[in-house]
Protein backbone atom coordinates (compact mmCIF):
# COMPACT_ATOMS: atom_id res chain seq x y z
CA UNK A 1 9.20 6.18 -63.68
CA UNK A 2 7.61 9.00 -66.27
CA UNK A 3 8.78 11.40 -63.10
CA UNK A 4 12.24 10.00 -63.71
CA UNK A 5 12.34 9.75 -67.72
CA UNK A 6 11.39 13.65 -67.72
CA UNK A 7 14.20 15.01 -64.73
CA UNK A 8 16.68 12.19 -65.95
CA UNK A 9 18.99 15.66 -66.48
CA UNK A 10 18.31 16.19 -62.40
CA UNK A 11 19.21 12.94 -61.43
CA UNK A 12 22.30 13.33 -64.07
CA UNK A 13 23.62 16.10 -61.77
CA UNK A 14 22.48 14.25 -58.25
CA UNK A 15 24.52 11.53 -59.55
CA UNK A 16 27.36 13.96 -59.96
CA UNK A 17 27.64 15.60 -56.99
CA UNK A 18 27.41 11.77 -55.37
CA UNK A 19 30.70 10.50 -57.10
CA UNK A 20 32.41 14.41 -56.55
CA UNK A 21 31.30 13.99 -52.74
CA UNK A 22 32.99 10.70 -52.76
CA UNK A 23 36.28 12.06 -54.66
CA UNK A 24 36.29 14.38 -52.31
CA UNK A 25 35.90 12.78 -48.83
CA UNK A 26 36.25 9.39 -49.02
CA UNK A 27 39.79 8.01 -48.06
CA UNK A 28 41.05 6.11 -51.53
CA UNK A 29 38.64 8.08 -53.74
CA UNK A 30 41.08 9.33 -56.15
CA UNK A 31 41.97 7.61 -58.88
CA UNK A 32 45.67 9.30 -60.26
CA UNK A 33 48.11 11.84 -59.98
CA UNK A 34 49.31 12.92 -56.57
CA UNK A 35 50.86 10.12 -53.98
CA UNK A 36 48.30 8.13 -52.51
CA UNK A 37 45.14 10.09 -51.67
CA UNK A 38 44.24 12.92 -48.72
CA UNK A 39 46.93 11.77 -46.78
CA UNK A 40 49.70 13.02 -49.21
CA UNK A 41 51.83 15.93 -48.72
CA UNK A 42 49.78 18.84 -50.12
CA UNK A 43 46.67 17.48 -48.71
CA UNK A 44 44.69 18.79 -45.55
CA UNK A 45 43.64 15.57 -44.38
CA UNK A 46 39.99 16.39 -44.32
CA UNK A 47 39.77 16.18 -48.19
CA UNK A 48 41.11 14.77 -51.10
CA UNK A 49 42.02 17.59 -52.51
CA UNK A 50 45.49 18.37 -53.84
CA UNK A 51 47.33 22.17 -53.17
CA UNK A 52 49.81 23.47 -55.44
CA UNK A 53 52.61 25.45 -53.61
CA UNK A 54 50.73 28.68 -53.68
CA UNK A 55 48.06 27.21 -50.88
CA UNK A 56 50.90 24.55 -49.31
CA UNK A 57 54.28 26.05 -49.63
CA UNK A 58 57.33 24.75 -51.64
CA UNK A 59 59.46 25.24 -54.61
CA UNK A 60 59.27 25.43 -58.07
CA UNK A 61 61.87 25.04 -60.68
CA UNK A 62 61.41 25.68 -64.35
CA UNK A 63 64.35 24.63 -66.62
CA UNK A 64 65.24 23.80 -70.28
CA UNK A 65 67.06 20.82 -70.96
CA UNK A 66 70.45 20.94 -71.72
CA UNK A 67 71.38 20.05 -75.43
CA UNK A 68 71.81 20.22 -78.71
CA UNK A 69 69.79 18.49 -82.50
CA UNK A 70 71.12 17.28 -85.70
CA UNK A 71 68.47 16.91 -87.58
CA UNK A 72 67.88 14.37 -91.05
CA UNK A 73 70.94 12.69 -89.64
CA UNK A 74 72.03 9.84 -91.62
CA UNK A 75 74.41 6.60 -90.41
CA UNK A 76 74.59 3.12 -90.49
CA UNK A 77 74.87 2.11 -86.36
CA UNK A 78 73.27 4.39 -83.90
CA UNK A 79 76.30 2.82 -80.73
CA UNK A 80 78.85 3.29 -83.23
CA UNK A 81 77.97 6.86 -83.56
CA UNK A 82 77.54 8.14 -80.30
CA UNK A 83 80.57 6.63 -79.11
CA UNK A 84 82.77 8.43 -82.31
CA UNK A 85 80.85 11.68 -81.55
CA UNK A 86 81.43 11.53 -77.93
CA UNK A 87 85.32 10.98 -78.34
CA UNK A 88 85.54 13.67 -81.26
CA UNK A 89 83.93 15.88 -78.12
CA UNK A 90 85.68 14.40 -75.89
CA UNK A 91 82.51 14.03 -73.73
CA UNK A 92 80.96 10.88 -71.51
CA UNK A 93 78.70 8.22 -73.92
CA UNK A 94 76.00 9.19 -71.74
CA UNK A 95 76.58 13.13 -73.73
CA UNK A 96 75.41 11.93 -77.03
CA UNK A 97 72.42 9.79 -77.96
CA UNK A 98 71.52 8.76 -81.57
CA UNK A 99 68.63 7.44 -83.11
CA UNK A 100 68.19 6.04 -86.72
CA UNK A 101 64.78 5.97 -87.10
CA UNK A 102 63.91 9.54 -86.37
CA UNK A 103 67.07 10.64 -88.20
CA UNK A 104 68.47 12.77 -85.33
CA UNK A 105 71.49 12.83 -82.96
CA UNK A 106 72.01 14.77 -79.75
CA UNK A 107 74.13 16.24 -77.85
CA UNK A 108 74.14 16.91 -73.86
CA UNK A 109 76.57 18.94 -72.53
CA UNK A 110 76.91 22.92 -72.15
CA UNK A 111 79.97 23.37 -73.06
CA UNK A 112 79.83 21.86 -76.40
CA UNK A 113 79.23 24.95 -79.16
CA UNK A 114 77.49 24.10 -82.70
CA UNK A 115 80.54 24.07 -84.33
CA UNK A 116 82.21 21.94 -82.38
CA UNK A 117 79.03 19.31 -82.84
CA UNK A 118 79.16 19.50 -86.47
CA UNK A 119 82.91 18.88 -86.92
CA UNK A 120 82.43 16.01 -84.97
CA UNK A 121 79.53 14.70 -86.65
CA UNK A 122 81.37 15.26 -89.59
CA UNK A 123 84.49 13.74 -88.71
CA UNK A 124 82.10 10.89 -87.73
CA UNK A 125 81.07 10.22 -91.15
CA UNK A 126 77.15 12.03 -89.99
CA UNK A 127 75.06 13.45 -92.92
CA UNK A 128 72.74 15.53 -91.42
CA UNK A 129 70.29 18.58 -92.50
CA UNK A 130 70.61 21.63 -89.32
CA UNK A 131 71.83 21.86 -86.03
CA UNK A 132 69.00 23.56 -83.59
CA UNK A 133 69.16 24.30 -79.73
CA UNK A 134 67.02 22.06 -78.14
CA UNK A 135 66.54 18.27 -77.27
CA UNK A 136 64.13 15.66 -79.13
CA UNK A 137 60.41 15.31 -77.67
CA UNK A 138 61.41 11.42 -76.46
CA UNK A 139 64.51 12.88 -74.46
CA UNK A 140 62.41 15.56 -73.28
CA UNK A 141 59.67 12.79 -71.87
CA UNK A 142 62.74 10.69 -71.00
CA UNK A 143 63.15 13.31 -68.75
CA UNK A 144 60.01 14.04 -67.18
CA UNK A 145 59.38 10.17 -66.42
CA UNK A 146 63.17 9.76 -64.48
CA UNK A 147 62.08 13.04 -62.95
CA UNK A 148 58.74 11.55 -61.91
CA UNK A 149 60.65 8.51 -60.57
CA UNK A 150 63.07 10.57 -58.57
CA UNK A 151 60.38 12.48 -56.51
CA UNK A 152 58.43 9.33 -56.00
CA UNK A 153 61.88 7.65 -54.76
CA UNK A 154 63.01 10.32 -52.74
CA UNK A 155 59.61 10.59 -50.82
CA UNK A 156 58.71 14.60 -52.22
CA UNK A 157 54.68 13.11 -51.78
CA UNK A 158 52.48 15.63 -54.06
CA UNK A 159 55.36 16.48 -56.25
CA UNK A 160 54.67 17.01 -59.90
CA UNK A 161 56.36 17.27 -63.43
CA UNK A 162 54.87 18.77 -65.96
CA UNK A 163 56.39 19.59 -69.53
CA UNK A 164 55.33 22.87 -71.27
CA UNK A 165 56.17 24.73 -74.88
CA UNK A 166 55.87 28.46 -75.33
CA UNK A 167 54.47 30.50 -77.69
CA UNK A 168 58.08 30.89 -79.18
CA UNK A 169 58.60 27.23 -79.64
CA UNK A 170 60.33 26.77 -76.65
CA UNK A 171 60.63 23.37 -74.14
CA UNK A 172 60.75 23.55 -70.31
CA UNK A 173 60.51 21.28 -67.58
CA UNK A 174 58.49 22.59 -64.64
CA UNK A 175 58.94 20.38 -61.38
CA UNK A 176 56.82 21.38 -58.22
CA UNK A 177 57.74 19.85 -54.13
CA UNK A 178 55.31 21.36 -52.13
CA UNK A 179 56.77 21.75 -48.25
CA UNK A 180 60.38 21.36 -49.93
CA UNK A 181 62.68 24.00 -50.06
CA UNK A 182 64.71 25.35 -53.59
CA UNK A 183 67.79 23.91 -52.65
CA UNK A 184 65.91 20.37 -51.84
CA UNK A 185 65.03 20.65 -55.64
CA UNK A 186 67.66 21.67 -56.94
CA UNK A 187 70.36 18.95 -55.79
CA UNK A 188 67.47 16.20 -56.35
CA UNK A 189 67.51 17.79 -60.23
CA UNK A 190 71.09 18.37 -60.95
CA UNK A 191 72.13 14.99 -60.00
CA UNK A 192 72.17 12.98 -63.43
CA UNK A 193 72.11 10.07 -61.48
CA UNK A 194 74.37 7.77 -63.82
CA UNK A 195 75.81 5.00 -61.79
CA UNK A 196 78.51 2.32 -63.05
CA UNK A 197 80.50 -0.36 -61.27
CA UNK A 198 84.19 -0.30 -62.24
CA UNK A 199 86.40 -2.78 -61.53
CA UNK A 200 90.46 -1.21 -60.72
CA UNK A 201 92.90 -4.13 -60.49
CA UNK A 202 96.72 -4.08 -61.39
CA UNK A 203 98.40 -5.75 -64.22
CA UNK A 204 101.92 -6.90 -65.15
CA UNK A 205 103.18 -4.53 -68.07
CA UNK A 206 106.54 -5.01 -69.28
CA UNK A 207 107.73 -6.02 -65.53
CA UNK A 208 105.78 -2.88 -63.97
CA UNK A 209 102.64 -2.63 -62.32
CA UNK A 210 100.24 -0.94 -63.88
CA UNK A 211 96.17 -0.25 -63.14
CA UNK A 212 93.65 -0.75 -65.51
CA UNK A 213 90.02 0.57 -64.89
CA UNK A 214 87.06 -1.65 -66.24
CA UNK A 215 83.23 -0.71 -66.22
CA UNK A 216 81.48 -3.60 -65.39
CA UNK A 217 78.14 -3.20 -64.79
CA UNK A 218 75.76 -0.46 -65.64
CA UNK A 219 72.42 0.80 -64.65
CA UNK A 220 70.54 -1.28 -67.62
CA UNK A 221 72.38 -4.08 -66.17
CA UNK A 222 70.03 -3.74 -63.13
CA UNK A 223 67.30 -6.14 -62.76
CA UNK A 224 66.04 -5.41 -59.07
CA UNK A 225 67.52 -2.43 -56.37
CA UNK A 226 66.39 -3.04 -52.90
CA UNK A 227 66.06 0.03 -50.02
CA UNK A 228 68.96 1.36 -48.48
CA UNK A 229 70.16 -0.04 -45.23
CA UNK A 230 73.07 -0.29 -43.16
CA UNK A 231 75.64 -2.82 -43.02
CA UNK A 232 75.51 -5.77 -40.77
CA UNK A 233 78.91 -4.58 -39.00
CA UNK A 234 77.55 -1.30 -38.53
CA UNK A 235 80.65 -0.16 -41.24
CA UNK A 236 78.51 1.34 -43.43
CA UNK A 237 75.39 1.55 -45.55
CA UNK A 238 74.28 -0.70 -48.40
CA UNK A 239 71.85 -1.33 -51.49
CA UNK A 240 71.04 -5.18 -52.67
CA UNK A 241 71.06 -5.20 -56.20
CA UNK A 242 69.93 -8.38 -58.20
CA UNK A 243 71.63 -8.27 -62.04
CA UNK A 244 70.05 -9.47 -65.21
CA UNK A 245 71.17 -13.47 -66.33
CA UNK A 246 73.66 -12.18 -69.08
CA UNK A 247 75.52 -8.93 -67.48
CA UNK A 248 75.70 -11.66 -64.14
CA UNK A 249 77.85 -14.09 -66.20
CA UNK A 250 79.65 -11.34 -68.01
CA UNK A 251 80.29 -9.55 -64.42
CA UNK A 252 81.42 -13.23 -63.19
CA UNK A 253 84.08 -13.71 -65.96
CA UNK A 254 85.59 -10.15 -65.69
CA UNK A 255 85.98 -10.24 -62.24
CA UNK A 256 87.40 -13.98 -62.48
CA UNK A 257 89.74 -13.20 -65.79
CA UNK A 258 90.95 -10.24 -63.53
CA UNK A 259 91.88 -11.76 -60.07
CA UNK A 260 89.23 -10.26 -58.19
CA UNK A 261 87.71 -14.00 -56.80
CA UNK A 262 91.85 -15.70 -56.80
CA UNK A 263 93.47 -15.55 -53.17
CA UNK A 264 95.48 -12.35 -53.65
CA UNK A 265 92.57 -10.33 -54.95
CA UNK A 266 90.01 -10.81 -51.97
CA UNK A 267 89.30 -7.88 -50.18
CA UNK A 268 92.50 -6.94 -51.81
CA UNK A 269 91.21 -2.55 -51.75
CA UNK A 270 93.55 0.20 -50.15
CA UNK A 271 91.41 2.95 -51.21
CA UNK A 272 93.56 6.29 -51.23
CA UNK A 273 96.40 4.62 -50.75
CA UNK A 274 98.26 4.35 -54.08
CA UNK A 275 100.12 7.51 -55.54
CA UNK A 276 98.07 10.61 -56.40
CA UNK A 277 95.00 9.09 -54.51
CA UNK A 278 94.64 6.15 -56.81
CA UNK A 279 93.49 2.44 -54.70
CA UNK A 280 95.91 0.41 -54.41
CA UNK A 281 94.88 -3.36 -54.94
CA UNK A 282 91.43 -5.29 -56.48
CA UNK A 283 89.05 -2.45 -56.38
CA UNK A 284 85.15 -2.35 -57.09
CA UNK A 285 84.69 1.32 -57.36
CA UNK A 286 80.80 2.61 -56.95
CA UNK A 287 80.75 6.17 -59.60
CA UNK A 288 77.91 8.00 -59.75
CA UNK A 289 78.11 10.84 -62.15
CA UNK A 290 82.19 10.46 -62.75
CA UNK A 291 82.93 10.28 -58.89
CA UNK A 292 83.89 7.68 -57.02
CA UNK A 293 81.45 7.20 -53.60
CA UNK A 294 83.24 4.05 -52.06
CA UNK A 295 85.42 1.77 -53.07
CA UNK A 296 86.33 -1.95 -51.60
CA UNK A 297 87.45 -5.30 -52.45
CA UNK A 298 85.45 -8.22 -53.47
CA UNK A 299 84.43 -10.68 -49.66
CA UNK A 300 85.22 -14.00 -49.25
CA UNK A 301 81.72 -15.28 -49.58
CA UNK A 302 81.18 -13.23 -53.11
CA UNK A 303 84.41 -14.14 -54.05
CA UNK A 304 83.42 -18.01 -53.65
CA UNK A 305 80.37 -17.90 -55.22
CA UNK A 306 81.61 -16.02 -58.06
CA UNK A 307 84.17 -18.69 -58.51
CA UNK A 308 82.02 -21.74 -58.24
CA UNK A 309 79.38 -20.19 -60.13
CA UNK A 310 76.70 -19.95 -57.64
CA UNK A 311 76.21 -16.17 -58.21
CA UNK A 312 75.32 -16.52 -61.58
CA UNK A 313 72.16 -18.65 -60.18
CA UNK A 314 71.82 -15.83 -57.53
CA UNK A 315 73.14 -12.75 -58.98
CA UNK A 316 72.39 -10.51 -55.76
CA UNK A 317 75.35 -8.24 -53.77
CA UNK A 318 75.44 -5.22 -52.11
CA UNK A 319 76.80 -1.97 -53.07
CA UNK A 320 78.68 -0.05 -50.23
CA UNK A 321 78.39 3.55 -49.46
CA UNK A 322 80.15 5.28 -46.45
CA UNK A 323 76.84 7.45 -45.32
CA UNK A 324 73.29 6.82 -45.17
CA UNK A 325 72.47 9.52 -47.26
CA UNK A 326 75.09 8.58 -50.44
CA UNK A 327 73.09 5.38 -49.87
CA UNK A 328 69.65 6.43 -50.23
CA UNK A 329 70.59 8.76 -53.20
CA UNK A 330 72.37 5.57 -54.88
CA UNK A 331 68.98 4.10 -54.60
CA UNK A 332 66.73 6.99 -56.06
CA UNK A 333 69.34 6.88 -58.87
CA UNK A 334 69.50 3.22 -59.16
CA UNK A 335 65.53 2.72 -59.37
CA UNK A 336 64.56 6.24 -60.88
CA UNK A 337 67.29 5.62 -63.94
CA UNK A 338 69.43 8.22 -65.49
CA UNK A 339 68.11 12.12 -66.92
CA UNK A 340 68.69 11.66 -70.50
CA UNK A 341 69.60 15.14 -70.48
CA UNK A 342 70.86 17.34 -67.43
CA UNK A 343 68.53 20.73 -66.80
CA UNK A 344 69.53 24.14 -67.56
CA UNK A 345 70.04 25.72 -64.34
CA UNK A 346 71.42 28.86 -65.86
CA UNK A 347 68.23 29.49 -67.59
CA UNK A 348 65.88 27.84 -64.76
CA UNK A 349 63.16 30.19 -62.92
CA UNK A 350 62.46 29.19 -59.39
CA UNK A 351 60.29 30.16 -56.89
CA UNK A 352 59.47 29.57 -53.46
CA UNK A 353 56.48 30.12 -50.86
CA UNK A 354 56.98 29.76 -47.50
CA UNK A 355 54.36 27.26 -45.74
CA UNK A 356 52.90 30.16 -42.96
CA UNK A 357 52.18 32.59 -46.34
CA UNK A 358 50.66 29.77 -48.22
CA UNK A 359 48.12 29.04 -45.33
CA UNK A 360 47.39 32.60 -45.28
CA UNK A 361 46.45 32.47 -49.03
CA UNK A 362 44.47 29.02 -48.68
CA UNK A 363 42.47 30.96 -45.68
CA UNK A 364 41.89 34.38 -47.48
CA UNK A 365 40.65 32.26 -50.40
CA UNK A 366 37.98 30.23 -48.46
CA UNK A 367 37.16 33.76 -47.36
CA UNK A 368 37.09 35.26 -50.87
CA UNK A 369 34.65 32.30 -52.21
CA UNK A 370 32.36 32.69 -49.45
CA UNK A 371 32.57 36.42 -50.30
CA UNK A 372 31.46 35.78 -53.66
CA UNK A 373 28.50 33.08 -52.95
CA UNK A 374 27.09 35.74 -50.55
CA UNK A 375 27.65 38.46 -53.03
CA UNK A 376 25.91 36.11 -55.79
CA UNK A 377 23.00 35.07 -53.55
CA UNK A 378 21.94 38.59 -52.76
CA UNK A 379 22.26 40.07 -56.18
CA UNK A 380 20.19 37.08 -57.44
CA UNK A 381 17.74 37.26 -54.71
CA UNK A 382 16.89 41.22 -55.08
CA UNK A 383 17.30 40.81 -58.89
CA UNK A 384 13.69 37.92 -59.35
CA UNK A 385 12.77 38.58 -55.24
CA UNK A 386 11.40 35.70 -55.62
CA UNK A 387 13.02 32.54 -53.38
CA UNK A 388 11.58 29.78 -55.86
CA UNK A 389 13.46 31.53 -58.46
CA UNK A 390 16.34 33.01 -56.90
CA UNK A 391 17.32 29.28 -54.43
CA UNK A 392 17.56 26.98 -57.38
CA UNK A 393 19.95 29.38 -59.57
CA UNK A 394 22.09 29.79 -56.55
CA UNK A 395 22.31 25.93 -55.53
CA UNK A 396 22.82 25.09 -58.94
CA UNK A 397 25.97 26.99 -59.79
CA UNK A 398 27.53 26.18 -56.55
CA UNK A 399 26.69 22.46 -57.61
CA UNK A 400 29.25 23.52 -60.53
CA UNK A 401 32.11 24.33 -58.22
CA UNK A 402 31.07 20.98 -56.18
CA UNK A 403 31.88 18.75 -59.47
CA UNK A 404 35.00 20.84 -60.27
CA UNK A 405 36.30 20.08 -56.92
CA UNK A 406 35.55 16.54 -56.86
CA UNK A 407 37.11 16.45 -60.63
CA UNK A 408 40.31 18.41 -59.08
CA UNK A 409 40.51 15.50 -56.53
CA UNK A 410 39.59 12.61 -58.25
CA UNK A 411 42.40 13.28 -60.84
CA UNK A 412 44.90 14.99 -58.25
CA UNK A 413 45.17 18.32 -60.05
CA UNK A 414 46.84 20.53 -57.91
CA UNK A 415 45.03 23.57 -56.56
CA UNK A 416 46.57 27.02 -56.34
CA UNK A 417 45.74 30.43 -57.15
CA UNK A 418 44.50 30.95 -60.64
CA UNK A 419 42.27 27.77 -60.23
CA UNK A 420 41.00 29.17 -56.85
CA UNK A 421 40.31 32.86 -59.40
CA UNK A 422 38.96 29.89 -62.11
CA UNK A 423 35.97 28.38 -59.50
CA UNK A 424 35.10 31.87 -58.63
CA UNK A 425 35.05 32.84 -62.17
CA UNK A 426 32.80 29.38 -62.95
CA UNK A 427 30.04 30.87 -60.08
CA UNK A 428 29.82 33.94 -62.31
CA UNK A 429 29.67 32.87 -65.81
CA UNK A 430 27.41 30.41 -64.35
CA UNK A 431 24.97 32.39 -62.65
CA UNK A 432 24.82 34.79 -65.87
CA UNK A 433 23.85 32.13 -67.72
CA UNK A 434 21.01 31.27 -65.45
CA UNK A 435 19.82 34.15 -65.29
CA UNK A 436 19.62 34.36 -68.96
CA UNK A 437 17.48 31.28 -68.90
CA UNK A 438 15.36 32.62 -66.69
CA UNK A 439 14.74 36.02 -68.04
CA UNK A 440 14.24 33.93 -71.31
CA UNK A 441 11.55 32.03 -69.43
CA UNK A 442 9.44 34.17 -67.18
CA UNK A 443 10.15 37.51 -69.63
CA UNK A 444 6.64 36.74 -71.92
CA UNK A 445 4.45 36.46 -68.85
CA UNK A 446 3.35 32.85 -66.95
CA UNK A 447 4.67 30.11 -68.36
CA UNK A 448 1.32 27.66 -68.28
CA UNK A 449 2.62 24.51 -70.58
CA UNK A 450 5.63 22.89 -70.42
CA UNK A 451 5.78 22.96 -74.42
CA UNK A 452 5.63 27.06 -74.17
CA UNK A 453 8.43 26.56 -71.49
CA UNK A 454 10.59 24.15 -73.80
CA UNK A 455 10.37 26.78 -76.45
CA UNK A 456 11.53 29.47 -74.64
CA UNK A 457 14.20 27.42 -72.65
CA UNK A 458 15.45 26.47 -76.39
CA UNK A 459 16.30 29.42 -77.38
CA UNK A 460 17.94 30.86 -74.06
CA UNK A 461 20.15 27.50 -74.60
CA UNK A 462 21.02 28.40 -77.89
CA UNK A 463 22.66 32.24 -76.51
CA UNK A 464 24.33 30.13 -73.65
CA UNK A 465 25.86 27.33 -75.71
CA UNK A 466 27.16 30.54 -78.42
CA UNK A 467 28.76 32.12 -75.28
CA UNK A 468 30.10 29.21 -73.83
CA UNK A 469 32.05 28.30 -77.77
CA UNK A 470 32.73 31.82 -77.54
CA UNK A 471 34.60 31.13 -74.17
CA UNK A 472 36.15 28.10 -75.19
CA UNK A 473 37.93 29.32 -78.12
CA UNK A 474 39.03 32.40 -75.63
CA UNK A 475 40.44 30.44 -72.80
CA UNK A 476 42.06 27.32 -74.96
CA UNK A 477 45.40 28.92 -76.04
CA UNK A 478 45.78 29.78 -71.81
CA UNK A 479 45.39 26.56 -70.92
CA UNK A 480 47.71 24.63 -73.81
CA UNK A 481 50.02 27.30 -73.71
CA UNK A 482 53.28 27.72 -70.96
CA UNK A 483 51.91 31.15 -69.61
CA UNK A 484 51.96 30.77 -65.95
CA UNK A 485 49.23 30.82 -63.26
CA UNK A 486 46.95 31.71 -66.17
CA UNK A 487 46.81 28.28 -67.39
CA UNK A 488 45.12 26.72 -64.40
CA UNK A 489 42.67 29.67 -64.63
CA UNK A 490 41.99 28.53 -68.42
CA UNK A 491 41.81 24.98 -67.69
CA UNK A 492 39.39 25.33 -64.66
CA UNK A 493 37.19 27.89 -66.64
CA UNK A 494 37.06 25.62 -69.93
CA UNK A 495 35.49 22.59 -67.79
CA UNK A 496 33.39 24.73 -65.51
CA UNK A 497 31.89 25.88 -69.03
CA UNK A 498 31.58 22.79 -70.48
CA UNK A 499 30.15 21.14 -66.99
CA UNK A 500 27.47 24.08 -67.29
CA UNK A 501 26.31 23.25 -70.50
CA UNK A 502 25.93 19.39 -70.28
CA UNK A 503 24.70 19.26 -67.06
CA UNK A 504 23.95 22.23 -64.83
CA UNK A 505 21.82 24.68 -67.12
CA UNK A 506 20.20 22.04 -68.26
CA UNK A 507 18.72 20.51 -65.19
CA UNK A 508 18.33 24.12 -63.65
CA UNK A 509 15.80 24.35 -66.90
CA UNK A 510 14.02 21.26 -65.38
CA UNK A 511 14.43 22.25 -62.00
CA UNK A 512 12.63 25.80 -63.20
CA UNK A 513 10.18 23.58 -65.30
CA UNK A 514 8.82 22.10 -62.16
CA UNK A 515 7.98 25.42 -60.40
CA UNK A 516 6.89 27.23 -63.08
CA UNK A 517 4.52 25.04 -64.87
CA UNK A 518 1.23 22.97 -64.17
CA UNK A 519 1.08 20.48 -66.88
């Protein structure tokens, strides 16, 4: 037990490397990020381990939002607001969002300059201090969770969104697919995914028909969405929707008030077939962003239980699409919600690497790695030419890399490049640090207590934990900063640094106490 008590910083790091082994190889030993484990997309089935595009292949796309900030805005009603700002704009509802609490109102669309925004907040009775470029941070998170909820929807496994600020101050959204291609991205981003329900019905004006267009339901009216299938009758595709208690009812008495559920309004829907294009009948019109995807009359059935009220206890029906594929991208939108602000597209930066070079990279870096541990164990070895020196140091700082790795899979962080050029970083720093401990040690002739060891051991641990603030400070604006590949690098660095200091130097001090020392 004393043996224990006085190597408790050994059994520390055998404890370690345990829990990285089993982030690492065990099936279900991750615990976030990614898509389910080794078996993700990304993965190479053997490990747990996560690959960023560089080492997998895919795309990248790296966007601003879309948008404009009044800031110190002051009004009474935040609805009342962005509905007199959007028709001042003459915009969608969806193009302006207002919030009283944080004094600020937006604006989402390109083509809308500054001065045209602040006429129209002015004209809508909007006090407000400056108009800058730029969304608010909840839009901007607003964004990054639909985002999130779109790749997990549309099946992009390993996909990741990620939001990062310049040096200058400035906002980007940075979406990775590994194994999908740009264009795959793109179309999954630029959709803005807002989905209504109109209702299209003629009325009786002044002895003429006329049509009138209703919305009906709405996204947040959206309780449940179910998968996409096809139809029965093989007519079409479908996706079961369940509605919350109140927008049921209110759905129920619009549809009743118009006709929709009366004998000449069932499955009463010529689509096309009025003048200029325009249906011809009782319509229920599925638009997803401002175009129509299918429209058809209300059935029978519905149109019974609508009418005897036995919808509003069961407020499930279908909503038709024509093709499989408008189907399943009615779903993503319907269960991934709407972008609170479209991307930038004019201002993105993409990239793509194509899955043959990205296994050539993941095999020349395996190479490179070994390269280095080689190149490490030999200079180590003829440096002390002495194996009960030279073995520890070498097994120890590769015990580094072992805990970054399991880390890296445990959490899901995505491997690429610059973390590949971080671990091989992490095996030098490390190594030069053990060396200085041991040079510290053995540089005043035997060691024959443990207390002259402890002394000397101090104050090589003192030059270590200087260099490794010293690094720390160095690497920190890399990693919190939107630079590119070097943030990885910095982030991979930081906690092989702050691994080597907790845990590694000091149990390669115990490790060297052992061999060194008789009592």
């Amino acid at each position: 037990m004393s043996a224990l008590r006085e190597n408790w910083r050994i059994v520390m790091l055998v404890v370690l490397l345990a829990l990285s082994a089993v982030a690492l190889f065990v099936p279900g030993g991750v615990v976030g990020g990614g898509s389910g484990g080794n078996q993700s997309v990304g993965s190479d089935g053997l490990t747990n381990l996560q690959y960023g595009i560089e080492l997998d292949g895919g795309a990248r796309i790296r966007a601003p939002p879309v948008g404009m900030t009044a800031e110190d805005a002051e009004f009474e009603t935040e609805s009342a607001v962005e509905r007199q700002v959007a028709n001042e704009l003459g915009v969608r509802g969806i193009d302006v969002r207002a919030d009283r609490a944080d004094g600020t109102v937006e604006v989402f669309n390109a083509s809308v300059s500054e001065e045209e925004f602040a006429a129209a907040l002015e004209a809508s009775g909007v006090s407000y201090g400056e108009i800058r470029d730029g969304v608010t941070e909840e839009t901007r998170q607003g964004i990054v969770d639909v985002v999130n909820s779109k790749i997990s929807e549309s099946g992009l496994a390993g996909g990741t969104v990620t939001q990062v600020t310049t040096a200058s101050g400035e906002h980007y959204i940075v979406v990775e697919a590994p194994n999908r291609d740009r264009q795959e991205l793109r179309n999954l981003l630029s959709e803005r995914g807002d989905v209504r329900i109109d209702a299209r019905y003629p009325v009786q004006v002044n002895g003429s028909t006329e049509y009138r267009t209703e919305t009906v339901l709405q996204q947040e009216d959206l309780q449940s969405v179910g998968q996409a299938q096809a139809n029965d009758r093989n007519d079409g595709y479908h996706v079961s929707v369940t509605l919350r208690e109140g927008a049921a009812e209110q759905f129920s008495n619009t549809l009743n008030e118009a006709g929709f559920t009366e004998a000449e309004g069932i499955s009463n829907c010529q689509p096309d077939a009025g003048p200029n294009g325009t249906d011809n009948g009782y319509c229920l019109q599925t638009v997803v962003d401002g175009e129509v995807v299918y429209s058809a009359g209300v059935r029978r059935n519905l149109a019974t239980s609508i009418r005897n009220g036995d919808f509003n206890r069961d407020p499930t029906f279908r909503m038709t699409t024509t093709s499989q594929q408008d189907a399943q991208d009615l779903q993503i939108n319907l269960r991934a919600g709407r972008l609170p602000a479209p991307l930038d597209f004019d201002e993105a930066q993409e990239s793509y690497v194509e899955p043959s070079l990205a296994d050539q990279f993941k095999t020349n870096s395996l190479i490179t790695g070994i390269i280095a541990v080689i190149a490490v164990s030999l200079t180590v070895y003829f440096r002390y030419g002495n194996v009960r020196v030279a073995a520890p140091m070498v097994v120890t700082a590769l015990s580094e890399v072992v805990i970054l790795l399991g880390f890296s899979a445990a959490v899901q962080y995505p491997l690429d490049l610059s973390v590949i050029a971080g671990f091989i970083a992490v095996i030098g720093t490390g190594v030069d640090d053990l060396i200085i401990i041991a040079d510290e040690v053995m540089s005043e002739g035997d060691v024959d207590s443990s207390r002259v060891f402890q002394n000397r051991f101090r104050r090589a641990f003192w030059v270590i934990g200087a260099a490794a603030a010293t690094t720390i400070v160095a690497m920190s604006p890399l990693a919190v900063l939107s630079l590119g590949d070097l943030q990885g690098f910095a982030i991979i660095t930081i906690l092989g640094v702050i691994v080597g200091v907790v845990v590694t130097r000091p149990a390669y001090g115990d490790i060297l106490r052992s061999l060194l020392t008789d009592r």
